[in-house]
Protein backbone atom coordinates (compact mmCIF):
# COMPACT_ATOMS: atom_id res chain seq x y z
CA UNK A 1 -12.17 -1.15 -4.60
CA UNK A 2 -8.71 -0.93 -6.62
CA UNK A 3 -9.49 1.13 -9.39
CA UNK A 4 -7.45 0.80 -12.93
CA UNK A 5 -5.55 4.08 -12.19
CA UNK A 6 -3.99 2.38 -9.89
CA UNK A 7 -2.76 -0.33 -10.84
CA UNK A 8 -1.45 1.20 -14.32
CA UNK A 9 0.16 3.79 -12.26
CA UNK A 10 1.90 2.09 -9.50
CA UNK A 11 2.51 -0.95 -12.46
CA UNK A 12 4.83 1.73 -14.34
CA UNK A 13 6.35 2.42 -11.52
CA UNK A 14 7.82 -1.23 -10.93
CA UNK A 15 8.21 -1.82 -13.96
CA UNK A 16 11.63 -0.02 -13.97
CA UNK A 17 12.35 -1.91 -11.79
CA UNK A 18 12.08 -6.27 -12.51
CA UNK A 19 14.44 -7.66 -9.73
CA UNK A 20 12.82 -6.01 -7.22
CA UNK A 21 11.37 -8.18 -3.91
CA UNK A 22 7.55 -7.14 -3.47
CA UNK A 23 5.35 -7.43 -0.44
CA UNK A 24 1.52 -6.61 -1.31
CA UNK A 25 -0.17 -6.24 2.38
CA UNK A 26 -3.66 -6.58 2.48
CA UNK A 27 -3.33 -8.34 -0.97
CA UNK A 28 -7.26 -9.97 0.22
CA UNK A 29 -7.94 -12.33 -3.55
CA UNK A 30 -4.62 -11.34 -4.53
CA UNK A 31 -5.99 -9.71 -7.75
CA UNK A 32 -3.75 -6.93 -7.48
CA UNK A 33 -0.66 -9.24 -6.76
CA UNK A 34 -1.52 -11.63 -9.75
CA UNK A 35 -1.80 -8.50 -11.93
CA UNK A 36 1.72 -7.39 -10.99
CA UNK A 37 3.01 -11.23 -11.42
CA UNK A 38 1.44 -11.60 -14.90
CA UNK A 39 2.28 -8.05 -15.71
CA UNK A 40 5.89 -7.40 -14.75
CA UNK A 41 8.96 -9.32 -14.02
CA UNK A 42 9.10 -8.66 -10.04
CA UNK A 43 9.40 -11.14 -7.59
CA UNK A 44 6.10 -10.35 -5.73
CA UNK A 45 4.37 -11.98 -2.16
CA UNK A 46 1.18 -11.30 -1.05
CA UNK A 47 -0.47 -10.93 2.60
CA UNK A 48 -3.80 -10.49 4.21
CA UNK A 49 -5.27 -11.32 7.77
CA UNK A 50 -8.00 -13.84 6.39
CA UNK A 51 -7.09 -16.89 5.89
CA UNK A 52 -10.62 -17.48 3.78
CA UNK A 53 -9.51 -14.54 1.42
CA UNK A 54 -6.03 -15.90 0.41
CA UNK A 55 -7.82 -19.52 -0.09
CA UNK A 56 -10.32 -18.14 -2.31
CA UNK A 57 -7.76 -16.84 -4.11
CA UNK A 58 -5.63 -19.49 -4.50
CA UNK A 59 -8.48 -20.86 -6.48
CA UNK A 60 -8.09 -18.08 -9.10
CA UNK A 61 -4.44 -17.26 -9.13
CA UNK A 62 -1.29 -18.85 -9.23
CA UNK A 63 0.57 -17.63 -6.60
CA UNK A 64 3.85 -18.96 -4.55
CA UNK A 65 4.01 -16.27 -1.40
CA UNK A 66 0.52 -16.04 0.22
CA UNK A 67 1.11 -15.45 3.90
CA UNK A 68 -1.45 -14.97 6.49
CA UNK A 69 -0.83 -11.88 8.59
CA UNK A 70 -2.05 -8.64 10.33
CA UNK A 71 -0.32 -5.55 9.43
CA UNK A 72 -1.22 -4.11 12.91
CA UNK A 73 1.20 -6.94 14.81
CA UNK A 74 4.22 -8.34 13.86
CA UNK A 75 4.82 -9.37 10.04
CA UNK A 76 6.42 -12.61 9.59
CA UNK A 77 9.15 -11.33 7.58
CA UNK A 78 12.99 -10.57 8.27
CA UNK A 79 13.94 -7.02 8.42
CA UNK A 80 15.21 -5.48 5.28
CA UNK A 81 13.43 -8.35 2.66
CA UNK A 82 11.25 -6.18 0.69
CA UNK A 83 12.47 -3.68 -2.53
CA UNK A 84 8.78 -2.37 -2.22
CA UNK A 85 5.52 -2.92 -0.15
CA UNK A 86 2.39 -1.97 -1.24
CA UNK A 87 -0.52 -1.28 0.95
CA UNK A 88 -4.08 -0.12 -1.03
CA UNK A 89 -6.82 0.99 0.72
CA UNK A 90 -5.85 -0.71 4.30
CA UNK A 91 -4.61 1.67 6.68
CA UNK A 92 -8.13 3.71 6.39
CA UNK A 93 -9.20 1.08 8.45
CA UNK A 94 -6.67 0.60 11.13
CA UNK A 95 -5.96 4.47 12.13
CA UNK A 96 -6.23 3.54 15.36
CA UNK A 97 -3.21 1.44 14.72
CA UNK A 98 -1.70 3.33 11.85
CA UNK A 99 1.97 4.44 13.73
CA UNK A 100 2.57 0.20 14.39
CA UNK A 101 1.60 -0.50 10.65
CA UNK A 102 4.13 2.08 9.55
CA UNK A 103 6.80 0.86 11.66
CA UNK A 104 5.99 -2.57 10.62
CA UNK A 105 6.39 -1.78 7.22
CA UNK A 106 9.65 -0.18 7.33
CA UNK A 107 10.94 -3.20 9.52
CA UNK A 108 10.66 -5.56 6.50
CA UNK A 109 11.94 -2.90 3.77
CA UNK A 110 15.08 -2.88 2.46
CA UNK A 111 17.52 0.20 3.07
CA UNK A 112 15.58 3.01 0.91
CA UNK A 113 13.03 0.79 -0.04
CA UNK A 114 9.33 2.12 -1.38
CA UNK A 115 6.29 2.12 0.20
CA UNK A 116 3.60 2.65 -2.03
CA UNK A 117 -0.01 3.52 0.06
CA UNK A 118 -3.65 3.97 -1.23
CA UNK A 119 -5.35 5.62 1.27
CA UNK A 120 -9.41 7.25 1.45
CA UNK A 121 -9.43 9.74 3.86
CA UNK A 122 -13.25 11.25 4.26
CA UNK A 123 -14.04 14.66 5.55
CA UNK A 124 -15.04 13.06 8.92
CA UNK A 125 -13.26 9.88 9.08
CA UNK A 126 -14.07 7.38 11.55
CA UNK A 127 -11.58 7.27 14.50
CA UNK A 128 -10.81 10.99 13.77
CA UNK A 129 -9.32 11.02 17.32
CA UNK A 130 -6.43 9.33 15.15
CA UNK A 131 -6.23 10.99 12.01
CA UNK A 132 -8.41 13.89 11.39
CA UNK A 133 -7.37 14.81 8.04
CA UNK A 134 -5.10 14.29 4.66
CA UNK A 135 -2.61 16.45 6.05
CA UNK A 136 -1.95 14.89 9.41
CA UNK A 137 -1.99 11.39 7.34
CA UNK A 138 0.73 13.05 5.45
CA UNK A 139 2.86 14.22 9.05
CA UNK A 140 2.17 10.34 10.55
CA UNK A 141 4.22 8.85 7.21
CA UNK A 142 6.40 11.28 6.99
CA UNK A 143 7.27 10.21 10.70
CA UNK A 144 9.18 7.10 9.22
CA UNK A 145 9.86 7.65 5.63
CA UNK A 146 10.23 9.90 3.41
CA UNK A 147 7.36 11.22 1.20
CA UNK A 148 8.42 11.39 -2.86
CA UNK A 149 5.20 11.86 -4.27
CA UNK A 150 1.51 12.33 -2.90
CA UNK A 151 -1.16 11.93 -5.59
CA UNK A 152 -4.74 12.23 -5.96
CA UNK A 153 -5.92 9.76 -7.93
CA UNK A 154 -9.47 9.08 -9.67
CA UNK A 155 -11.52 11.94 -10.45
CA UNK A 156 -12.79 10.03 -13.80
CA UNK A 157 -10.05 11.91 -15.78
CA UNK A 158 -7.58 9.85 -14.08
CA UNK A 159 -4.37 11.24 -11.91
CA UNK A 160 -4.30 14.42 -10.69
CA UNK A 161 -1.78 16.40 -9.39
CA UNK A 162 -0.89 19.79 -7.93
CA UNK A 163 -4.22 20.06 -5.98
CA UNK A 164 -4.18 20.84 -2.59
CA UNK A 165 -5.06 18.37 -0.19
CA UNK A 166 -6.99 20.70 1.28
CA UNK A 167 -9.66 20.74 -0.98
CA UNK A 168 -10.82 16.69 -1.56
CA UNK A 169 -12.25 13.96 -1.15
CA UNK A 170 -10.38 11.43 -3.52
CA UNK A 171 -8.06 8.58 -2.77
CA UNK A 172 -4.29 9.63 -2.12
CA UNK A 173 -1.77 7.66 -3.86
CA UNK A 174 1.92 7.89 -1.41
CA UNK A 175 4.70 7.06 -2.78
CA UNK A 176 7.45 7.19 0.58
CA UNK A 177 11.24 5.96 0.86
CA UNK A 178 12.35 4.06 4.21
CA UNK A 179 14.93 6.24 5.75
């Protein structure tokens, strides 16, 4: 679930920024990526690999760039077309895969573009033979971009920061830079 932290916090984040190209993967309804259209000036696309997700939401949101794709193969984008690409809450479910979703993403971002990631990792994740901690999700990213910024996000107070990451069982909130 996308919680409001979120969105306010990655939304003032784009918002210095209104020419920008944005590429919302795993966008499902496209709630998020109708928030950021109706919200902000940036030209914004949305994906997802189901095809009945993007049609429901087509029934609820105005939206010119809803593309049908899986993160996990090939995108259906040139290289360097995205300013940003924002991923919430996906990769926890394709660690198995998480390495080809990375490089995928920084194939379609432009030259120092952001990648903006909302990712749960529990205690004992599933498919901890992939990632078996916050920490080694950090090493993985930082394998292709640049980390800025690692947050922890939603403790009912709202962002957090300065806690180790170590110590908890929240979301993470990455903010990376192709390099």
């Amino acid at each position: 679930m996308l919680k409001r932290t979120n969105i306010d916090y990655i939304n003032k984040t784009l918002s210095d920024n209104p020419s920008w190209k944005i590429l919302d993967i795993g966008c499902g309804y496209g709630y998020f990526t109708s928030f950021l259209s109706n919200n902000s000036q940036v030209d914004i696309y949305g994906s997802d690999i189901s095809p009945t997700a993007l049609q429901k939401g087509l029934q609820v949101h105005e939206h010119k760039g809803l593309v049908v794709a899986d993160i996990s193969n090939d995108l259906p984008f040139k290289s360097d077309t995205f300013d940003a690409v924002i991923c919430l809450g996906v990769l926890a479910l394709l660690f198995d895969k998480i390495e080809k979703c990375l490089i995928n993403m920084k194939r379609i971002l432009k030259e120092k573009g952001l990648l903006i990631l909302s990712v749960y990792v529990p205690e004992n994740p599933i498919g901890s033979e992939y990632i078996k901690n916050k920490e080694e999700l950090y090493n993985v990213i930082g394998k292709f971009f640049q980390v800025n910024e690692v947050c922890l996000i939603w403790d009912h107070k709202g962002i957090k920061e300065g806690k180790s990451l170590d110590h908890c069982d929240d979301d993470l909130l990455v903010f990376a830079q192709k390099i």
